[in-house]
C-alpha atoms as a PDB file:
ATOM      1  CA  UNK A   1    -150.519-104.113  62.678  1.00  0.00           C
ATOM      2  CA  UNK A   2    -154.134-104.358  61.646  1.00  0.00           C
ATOM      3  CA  UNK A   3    -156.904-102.516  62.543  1.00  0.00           C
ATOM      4  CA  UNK A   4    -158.077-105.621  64.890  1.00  0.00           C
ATOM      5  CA  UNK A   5    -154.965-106.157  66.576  1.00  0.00           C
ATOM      6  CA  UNK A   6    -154.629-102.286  67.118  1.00  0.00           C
ATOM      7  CA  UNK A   7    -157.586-102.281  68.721  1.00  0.00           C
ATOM      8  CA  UNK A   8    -157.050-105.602  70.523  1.00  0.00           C
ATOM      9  CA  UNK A   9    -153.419-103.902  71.737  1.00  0.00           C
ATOM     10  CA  UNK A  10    -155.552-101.030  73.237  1.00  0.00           C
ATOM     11  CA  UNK A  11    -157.995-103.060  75.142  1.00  0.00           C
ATOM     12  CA  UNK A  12    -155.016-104.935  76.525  1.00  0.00           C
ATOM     13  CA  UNK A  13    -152.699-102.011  77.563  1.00  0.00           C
ATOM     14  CA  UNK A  14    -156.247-100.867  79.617  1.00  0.00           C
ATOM     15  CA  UNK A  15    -156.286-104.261  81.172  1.00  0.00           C
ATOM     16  CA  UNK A  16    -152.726-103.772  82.573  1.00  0.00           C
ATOM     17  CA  UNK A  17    -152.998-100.202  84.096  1.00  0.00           C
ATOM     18  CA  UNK A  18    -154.128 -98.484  87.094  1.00  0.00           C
ATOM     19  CA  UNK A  19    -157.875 -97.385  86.609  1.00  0.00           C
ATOM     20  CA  UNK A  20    -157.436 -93.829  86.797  1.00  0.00           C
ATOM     21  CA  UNK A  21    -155.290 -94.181  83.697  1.00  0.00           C
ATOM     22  CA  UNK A  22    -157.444 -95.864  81.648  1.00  0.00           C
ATOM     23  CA  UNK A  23    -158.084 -93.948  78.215  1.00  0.00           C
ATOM     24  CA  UNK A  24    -161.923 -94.297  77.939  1.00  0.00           C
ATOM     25  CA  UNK A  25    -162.214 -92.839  74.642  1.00  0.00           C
ATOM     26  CA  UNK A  26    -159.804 -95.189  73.208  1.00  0.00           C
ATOM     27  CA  UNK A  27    -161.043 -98.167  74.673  1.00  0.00           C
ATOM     28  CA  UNK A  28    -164.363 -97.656  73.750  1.00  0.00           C
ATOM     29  CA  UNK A  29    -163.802 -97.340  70.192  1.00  0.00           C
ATOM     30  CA  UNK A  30    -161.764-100.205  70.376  1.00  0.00           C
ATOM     31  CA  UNK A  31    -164.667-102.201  71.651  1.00  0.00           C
ATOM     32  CA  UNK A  32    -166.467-100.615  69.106  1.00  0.00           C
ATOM     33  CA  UNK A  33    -164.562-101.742  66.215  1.00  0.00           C
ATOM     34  CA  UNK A  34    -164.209-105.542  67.447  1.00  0.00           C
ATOM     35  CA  UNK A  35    -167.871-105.535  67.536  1.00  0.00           C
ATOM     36  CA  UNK A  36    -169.395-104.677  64.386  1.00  0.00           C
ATOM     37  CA  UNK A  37    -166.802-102.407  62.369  1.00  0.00           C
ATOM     38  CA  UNK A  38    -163.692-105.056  62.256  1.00  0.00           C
ATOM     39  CA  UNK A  39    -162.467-103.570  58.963  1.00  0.00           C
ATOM     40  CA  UNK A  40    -162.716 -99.504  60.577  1.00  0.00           C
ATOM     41  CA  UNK A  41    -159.907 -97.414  60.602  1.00  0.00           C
ATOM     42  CA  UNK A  42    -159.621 -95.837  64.743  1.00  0.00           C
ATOM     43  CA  UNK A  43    -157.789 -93.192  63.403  1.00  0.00           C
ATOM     44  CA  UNK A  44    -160.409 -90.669  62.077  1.00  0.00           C
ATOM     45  CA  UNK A  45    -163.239 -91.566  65.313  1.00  0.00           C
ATOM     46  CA  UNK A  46    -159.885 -90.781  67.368  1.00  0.00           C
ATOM     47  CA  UNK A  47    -159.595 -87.795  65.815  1.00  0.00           C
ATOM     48  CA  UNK A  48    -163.288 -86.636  66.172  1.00  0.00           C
ATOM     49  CA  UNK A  49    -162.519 -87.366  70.011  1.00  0.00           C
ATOM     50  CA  UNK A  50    -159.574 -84.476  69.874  1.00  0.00           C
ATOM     51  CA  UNK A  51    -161.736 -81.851  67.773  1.00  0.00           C
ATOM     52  CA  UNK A  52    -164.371 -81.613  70.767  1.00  0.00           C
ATOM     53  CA  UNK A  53    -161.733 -81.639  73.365  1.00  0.00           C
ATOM     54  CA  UNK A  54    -159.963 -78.757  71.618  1.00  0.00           C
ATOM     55  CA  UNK A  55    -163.388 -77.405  70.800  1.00  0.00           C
ATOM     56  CA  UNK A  56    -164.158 -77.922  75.136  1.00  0.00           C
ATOM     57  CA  UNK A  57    -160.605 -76.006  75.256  1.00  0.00           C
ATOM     58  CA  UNK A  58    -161.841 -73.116  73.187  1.00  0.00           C
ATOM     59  CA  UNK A  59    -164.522 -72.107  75.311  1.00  0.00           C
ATOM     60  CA  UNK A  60    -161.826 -70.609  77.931  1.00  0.00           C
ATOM     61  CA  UNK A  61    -160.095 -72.351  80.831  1.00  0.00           C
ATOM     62  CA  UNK A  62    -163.107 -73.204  83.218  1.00  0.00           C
ATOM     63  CA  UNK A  63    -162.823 -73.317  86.990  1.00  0.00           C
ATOM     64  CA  UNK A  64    -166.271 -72.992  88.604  1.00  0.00           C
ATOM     65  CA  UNK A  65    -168.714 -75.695  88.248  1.00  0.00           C
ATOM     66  CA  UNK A  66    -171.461 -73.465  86.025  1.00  0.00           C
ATOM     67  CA  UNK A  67    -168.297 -72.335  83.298  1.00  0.00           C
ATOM     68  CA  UNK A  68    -167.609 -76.309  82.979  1.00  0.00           C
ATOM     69  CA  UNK A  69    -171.217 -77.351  82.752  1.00  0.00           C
ATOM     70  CA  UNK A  70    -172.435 -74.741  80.318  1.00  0.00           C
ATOM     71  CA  UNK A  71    -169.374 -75.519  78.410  1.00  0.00           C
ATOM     72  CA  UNK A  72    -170.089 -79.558  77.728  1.00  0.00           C
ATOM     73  CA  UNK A  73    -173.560 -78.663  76.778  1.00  0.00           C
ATOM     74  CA  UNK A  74    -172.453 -75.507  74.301  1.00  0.00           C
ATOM     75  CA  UNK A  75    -170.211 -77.947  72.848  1.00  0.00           C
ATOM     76  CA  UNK A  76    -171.904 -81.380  72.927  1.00  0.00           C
ATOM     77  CA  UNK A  77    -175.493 -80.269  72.627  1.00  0.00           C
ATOM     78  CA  UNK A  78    -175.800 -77.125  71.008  1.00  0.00           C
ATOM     79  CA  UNK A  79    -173.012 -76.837  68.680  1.00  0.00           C
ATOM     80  CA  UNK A  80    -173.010 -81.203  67.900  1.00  0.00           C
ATOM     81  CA  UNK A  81    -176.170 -81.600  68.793  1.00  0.00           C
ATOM     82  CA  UNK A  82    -175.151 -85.414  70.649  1.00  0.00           C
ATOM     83  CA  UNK A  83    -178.440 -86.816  71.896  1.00  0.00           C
ATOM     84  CA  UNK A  84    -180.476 -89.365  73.851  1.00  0.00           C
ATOM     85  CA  UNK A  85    -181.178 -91.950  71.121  1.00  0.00           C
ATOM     86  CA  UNK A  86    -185.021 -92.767  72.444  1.00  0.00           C
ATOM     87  CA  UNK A  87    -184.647 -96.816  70.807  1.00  0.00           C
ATOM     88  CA  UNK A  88    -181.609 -97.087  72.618  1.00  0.00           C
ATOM     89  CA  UNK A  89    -182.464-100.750  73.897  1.00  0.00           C
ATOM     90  CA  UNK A  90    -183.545-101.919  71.150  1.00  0.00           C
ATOM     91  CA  UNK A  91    -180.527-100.240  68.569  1.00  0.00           C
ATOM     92  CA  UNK A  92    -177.296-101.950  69.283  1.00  0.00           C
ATOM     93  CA  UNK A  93    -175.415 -98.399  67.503  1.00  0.00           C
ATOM     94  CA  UNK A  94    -176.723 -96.598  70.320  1.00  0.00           C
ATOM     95  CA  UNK A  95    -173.800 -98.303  72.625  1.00  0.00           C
ATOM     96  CA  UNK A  96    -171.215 -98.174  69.911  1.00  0.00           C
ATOM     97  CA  UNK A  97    -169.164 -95.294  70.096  1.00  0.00           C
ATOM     98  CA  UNK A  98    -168.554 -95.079  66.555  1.00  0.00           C
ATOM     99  CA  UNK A  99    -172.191 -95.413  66.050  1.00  0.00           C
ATOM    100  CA  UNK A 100    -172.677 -92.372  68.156  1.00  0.00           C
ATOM    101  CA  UNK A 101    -170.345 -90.279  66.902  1.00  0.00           C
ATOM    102  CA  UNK A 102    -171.381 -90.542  63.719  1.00  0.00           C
ATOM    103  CA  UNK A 103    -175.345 -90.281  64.603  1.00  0.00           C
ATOM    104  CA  UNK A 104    -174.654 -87.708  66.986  1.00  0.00           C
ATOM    105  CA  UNK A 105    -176.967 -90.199  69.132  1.00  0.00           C
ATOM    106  CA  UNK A 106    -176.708 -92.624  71.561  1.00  0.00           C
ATOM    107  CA  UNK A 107    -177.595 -94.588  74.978  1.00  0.00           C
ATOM    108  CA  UNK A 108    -177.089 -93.249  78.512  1.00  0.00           C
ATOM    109  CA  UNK A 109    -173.688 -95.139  79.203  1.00  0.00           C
ATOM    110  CA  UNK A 110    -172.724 -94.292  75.768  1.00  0.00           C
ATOM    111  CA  UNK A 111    -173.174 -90.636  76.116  1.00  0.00           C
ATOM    112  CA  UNK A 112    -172.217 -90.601  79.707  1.00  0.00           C
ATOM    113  CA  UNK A 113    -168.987 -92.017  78.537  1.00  0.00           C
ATOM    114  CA  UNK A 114    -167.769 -89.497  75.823  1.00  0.00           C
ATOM    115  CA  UNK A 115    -168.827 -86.814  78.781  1.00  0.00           C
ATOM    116  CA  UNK A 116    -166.542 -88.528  81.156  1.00  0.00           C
ATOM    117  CA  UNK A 117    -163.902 -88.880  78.265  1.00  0.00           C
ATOM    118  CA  UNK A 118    -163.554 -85.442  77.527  1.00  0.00           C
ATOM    119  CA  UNK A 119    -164.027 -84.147  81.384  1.00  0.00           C
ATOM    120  CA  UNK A 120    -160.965 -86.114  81.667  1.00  0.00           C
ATOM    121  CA  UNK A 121    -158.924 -84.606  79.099  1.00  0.00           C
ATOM    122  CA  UNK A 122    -160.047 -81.489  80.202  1.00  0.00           C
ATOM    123  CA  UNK A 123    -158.877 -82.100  83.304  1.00  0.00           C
ATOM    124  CA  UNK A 124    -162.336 -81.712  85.441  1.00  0.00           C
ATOM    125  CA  UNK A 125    -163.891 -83.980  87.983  1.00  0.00           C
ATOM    126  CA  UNK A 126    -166.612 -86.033  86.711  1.00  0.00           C
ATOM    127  CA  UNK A 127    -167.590 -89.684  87.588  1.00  0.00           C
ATOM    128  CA  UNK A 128    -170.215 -91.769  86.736  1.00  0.00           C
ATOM    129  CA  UNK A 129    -172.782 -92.964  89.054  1.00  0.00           C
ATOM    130  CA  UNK A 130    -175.562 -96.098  88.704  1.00  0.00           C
ATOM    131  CA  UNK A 131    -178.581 -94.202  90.785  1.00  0.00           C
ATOM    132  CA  UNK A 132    -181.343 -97.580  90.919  1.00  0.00           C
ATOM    133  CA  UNK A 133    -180.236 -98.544  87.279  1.00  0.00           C
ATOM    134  CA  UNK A 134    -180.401 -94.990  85.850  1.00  0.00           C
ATOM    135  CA  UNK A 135    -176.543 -93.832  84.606  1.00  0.00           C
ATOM    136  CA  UNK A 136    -176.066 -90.362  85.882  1.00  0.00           C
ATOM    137  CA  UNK A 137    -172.777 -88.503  86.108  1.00  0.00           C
ATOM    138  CA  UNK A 138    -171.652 -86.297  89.135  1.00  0.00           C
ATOM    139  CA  UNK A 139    -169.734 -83.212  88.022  1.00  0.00           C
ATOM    140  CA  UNK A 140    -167.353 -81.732  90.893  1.00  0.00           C
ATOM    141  CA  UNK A 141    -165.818 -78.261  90.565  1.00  0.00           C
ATOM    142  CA  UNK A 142    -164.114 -75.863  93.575  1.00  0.00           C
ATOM    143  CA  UNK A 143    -167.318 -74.340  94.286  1.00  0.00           C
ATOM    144  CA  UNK A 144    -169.300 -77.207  94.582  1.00  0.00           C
ATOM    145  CA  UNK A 145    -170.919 -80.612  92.778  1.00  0.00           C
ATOM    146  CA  UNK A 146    -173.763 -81.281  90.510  1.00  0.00           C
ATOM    147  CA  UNK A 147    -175.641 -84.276  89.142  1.00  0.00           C
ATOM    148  CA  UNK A 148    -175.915 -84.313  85.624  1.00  0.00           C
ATOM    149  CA  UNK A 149    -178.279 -86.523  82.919  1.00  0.00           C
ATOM    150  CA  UNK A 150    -176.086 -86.740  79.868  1.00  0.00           C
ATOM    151  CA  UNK A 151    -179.182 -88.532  77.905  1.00  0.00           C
ATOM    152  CA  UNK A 152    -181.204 -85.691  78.357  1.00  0.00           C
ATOM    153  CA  UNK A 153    -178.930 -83.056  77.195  1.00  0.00           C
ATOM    154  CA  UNK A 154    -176.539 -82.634  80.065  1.00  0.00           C
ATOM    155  CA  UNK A 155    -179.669 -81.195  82.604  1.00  0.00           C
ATOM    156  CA  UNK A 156    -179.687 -81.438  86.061  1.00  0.00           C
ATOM    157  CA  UNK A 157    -180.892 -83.467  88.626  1.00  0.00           C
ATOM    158  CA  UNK A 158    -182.043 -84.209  91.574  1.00  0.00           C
ATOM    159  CA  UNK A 159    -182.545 -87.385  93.311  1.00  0.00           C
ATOM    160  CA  UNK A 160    -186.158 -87.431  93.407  1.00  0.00           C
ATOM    161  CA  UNK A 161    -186.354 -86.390  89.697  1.00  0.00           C
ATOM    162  CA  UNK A 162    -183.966 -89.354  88.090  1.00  0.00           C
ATOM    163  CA  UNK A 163    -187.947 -91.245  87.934  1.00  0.00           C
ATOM    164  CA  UNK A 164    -188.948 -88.501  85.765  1.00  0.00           C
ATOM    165  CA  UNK A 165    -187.787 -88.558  81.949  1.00  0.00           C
ATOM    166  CA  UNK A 166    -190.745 -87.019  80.488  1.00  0.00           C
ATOM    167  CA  UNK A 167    -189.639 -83.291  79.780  1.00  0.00           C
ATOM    168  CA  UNK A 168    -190.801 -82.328  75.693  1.00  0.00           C
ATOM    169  CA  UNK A 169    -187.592 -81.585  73.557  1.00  0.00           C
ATOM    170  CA  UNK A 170    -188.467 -77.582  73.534  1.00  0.00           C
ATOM    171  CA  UNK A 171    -187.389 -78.284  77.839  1.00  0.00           C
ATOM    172  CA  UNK A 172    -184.709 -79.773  77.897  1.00  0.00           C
ATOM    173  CA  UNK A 173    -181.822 -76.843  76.534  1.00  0.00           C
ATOM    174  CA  UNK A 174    -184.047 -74.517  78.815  1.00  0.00           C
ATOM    175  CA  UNK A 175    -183.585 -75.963  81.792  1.00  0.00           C
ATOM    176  CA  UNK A 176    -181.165 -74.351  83.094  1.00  0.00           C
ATOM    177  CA  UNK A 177    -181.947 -74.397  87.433  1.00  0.00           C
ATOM    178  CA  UNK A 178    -179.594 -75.554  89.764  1.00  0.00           C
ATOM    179  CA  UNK A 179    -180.420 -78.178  91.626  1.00  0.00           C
ATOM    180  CA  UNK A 180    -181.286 -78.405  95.953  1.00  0.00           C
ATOM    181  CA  UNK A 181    -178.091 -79.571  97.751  1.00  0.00           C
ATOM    182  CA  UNK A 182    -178.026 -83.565  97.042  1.00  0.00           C
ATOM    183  CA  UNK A 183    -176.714 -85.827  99.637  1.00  0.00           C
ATOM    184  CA  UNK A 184    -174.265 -87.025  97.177  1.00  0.00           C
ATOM    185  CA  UNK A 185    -173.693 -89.597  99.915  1.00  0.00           C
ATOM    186  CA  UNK A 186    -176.731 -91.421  99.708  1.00  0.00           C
ATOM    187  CA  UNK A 187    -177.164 -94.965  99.520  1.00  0.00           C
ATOM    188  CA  UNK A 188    -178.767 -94.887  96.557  1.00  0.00           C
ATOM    189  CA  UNK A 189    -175.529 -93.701  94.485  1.00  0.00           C
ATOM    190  CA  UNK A 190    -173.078 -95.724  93.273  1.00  0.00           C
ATOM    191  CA  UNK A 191    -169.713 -94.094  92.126  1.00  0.00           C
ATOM    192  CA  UNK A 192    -168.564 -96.498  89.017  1.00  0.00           C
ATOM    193  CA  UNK A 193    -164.692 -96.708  88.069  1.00  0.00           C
ATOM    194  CA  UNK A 194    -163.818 -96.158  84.242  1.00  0.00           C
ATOM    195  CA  UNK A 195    -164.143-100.179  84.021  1.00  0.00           C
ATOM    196  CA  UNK A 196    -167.264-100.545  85.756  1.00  0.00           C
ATOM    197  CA  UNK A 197    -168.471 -98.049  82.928  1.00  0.00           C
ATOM    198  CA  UNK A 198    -166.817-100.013  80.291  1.00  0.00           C
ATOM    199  CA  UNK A 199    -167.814-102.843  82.018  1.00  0.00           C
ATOM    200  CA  UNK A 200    -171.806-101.368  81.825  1.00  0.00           C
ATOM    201  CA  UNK A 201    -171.443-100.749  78.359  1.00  0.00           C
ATOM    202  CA  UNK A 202    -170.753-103.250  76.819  1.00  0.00           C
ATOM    203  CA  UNK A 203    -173.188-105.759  78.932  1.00  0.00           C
ATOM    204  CA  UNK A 204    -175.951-103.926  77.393  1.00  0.00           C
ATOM    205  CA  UNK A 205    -173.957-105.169  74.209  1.00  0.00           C
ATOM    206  CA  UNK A 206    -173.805-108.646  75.448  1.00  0.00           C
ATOM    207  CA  UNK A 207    -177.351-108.397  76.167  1.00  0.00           C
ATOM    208  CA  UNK A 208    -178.459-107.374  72.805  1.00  0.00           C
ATOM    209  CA  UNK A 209    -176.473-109.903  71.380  1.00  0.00           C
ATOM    210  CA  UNK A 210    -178.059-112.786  73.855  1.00  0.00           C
ATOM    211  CA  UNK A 211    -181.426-111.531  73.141  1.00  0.00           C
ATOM    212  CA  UNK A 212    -180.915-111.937  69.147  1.00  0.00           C
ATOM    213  CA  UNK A 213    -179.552-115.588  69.827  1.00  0.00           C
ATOM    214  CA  UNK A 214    -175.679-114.259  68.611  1.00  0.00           C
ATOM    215  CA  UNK A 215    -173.977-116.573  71.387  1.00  0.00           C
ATOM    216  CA  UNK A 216    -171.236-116.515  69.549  1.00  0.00           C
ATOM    217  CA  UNK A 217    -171.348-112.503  69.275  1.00  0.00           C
ATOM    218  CA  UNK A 218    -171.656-112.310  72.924  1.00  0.00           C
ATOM    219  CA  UNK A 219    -168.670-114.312  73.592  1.00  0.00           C
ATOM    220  CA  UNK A 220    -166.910-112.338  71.750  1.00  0.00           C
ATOM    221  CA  UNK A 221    -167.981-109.111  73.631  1.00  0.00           C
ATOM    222  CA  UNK A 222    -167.539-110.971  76.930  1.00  0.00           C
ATOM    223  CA  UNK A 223    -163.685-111.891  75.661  1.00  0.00           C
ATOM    224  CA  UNK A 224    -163.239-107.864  74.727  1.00  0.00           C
ATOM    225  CA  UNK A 225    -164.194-107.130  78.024  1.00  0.00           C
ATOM    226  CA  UNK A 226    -162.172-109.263  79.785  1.00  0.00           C
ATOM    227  CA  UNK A 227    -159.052-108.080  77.722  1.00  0.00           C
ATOM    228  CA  UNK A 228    -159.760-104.427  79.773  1.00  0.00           C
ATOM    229  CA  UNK A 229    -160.652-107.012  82.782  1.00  0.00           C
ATOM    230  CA  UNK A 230    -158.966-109.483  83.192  1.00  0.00           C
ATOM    231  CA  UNK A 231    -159.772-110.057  87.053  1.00  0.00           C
ATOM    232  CA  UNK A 232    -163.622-109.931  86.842  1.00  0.00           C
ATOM    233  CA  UNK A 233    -164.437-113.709  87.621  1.00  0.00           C
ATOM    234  CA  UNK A 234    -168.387-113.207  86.786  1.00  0.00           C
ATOM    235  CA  UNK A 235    -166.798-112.560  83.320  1.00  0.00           C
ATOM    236  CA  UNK A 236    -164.922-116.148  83.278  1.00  0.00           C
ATOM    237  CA  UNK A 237    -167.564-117.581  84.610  1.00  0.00           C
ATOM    238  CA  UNK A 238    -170.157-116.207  82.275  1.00  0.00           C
ATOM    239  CA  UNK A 239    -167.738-116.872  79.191  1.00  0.00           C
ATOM    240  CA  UNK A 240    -167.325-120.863  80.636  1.00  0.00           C
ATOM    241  CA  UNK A 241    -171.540-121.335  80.716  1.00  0.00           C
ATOM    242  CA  UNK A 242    -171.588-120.029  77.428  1.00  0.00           C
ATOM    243  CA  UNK A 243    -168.679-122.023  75.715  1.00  0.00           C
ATOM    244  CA  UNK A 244    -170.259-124.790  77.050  1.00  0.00           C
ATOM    245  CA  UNK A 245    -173.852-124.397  75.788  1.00  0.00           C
ATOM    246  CA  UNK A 246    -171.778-124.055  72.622  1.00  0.00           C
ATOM    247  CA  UNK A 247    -170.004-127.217  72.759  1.00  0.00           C
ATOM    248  CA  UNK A 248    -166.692-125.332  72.588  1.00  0.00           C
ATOM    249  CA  UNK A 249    -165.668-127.883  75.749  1.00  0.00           C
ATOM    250  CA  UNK A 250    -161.618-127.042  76.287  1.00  0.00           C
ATOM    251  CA  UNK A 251    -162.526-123.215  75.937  1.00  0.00           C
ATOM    252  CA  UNK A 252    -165.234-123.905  78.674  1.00  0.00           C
ATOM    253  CA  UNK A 253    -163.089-125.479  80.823  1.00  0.00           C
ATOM    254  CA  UNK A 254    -160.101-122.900  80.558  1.00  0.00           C
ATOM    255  CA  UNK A 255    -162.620-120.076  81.539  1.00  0.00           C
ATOM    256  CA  UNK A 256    -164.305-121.621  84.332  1.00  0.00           C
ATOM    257  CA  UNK A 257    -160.442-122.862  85.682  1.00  0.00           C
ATOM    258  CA  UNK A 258    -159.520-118.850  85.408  1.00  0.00           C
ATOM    259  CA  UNK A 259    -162.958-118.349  88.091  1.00  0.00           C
ATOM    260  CA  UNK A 260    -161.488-120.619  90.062  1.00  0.00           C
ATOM    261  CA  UNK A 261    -158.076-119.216  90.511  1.00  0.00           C
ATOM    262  CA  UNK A 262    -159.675-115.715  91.182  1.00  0.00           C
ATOM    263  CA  UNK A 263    -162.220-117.029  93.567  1.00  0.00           C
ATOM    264  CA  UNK A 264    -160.820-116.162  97.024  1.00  0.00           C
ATOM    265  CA  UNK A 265    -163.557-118.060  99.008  1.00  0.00           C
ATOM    266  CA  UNK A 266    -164.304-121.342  97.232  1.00  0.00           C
ATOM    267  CA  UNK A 267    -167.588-121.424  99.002  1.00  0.00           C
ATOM    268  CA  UNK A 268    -169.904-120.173  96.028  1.00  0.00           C
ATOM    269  CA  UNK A 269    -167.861-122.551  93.261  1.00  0.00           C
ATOM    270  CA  UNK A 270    -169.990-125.638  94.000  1.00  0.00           C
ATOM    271  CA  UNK A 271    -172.240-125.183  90.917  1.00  0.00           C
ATOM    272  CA  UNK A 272    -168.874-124.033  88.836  1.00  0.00           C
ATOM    273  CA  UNK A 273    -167.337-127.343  90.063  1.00  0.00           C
ATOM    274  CA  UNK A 274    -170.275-129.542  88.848  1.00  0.00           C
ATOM    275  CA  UNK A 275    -169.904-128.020  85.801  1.00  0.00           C
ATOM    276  CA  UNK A 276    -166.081-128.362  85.272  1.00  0.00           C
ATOM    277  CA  UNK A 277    -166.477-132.362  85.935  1.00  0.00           C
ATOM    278  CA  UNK A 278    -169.298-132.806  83.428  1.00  0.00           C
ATOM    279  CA  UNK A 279    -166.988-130.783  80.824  1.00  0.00           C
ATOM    280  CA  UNK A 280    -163.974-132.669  82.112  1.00  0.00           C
ATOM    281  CA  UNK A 281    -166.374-135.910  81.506  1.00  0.00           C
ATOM    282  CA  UNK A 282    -167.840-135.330  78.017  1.00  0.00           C
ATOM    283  CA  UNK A 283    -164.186-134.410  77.257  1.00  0.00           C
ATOM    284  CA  UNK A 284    -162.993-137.497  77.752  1.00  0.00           C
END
């Protein structure tokens, strides 16, 4: 087996479990290497993934929630320095998690992601959360919860600071306050599964891709990401308009057949439809 169809064989096994035991390290290095490092060897960035968890491990077995925060940033910020990369949107390494591990730098998903990898492993309560487009992550311990910036060096937040990401370098390893009680039940916070992080990922990935003209790059990211989700129609449907404005008609077709399948209400297909008969059409 290849390094592709390793990775290819990860990205698949995600698609067929339960979310909770989806492997978010893994996948996202498999994502990684299907999108710009095809001939990379998972192996070693796998490895890297196990030093900091054993590093995490190290620091003593943490219960409370200030042990487990001052842990992630002694280990990810002080002693690997990991980073906001400040060009994130316009760097396409910054969301490749090979890219960041090597750099030590990357986006907010990106970095939010290895957090929520190696919380995992460690066995601690952490979940991401979209606050108004912002990625945050909520860390939960027995004695209480805490919102968390992973771009900005693991500080925390509160809901009326997320606006504000203007603190000078010298600030952000000093601030060390604890935040006012947060009504972590606010409409304004969005709890995202492991997919729907994957998921946020790597449409920054399409997106960079799109905005380059690389069609053909971003179907390939949308086809990764429907390996680890297969039951996302916007996905299909997405992947169909696409194959289409590339002429690649059957392919088109097949995808925008899969929408309609997983459309409970057929309501909203009417545009879909149109399209499938004009592809159907120029087909024949």
């Amino acid at each position: 087996m290849n390094n592709q169809q390793e990775a290819l064989r990860v990205l698949r096994r995600a698609g067929e479990s339960r979310d909770d035991a989806v492997n978010l390290g893994d996948a996202a290095l498999a994502l990684a290497l299907l999108d710009t490092k095809k001939d990379a060897d998972l192996t070693p960035y796998r490895a890297r993934l196990a030093s900091l968890v054993d590093q995490l491990k190290a620091q003593g077995d943490a219960k409370k929630l200030d042990d487990q925060l001052t842990i992630l940033r002694r280990v990810l910020v002080i002693h690997n320095k990991f980073q906001g990369d400040d060009n994130h949107n316009d760097d396409a390494r910054a969301n490749n998690l090979m890219d960041v591990l090597d750099r030590k730098a990357g986006s907010p998903v990106a970095l939010g992601l290895l957090y929520l990898h190696l919380a995992s492993e460690m066995g601690w309560a952490m979940t991401g959360l979209d606050l108004s487009g912002h990625f945050l992550l909520r860390l939960s311990a027995q004695d209480g919860q805490v919102i968390i910036d992973p771009f900005r060096a693991g500080q925390t937040c509160q809901i009326e600071e997320v606006g504000d990401y203007l603190l000078d370098d010298d600030e952000l390893l000093e601030e060390q306050e604890r935040p006012t009680p947060l009504d972590l039940s606010s409409e304004l916070l969005h709890p995202l599964s492991k997919r729907d992080v994957l998921l946020r990922l790597q449409h920054a990935v399409k997106r960079q891709h799109l905005s380059q003209d690389r069609v053909e790059a971003a179907i390939a990211t949308l086809q990764s990401m429907i390996l680890f989700a297969p039951r996302h129609q916007d996905l299909w449907r997405e992947l169909g308009y696409l194959q289409a404005e590339r002429g690649h008609l059957r392919a088109a077709i097949t995808a925008l057949e899969v929408v309609r399948d997983l459309v409970v209400d057929p309501a909203p297909l009417q545009q879909t439809d149109v399209l499938l008969r004009e592809l159907r059409w120029r087909l024949n």
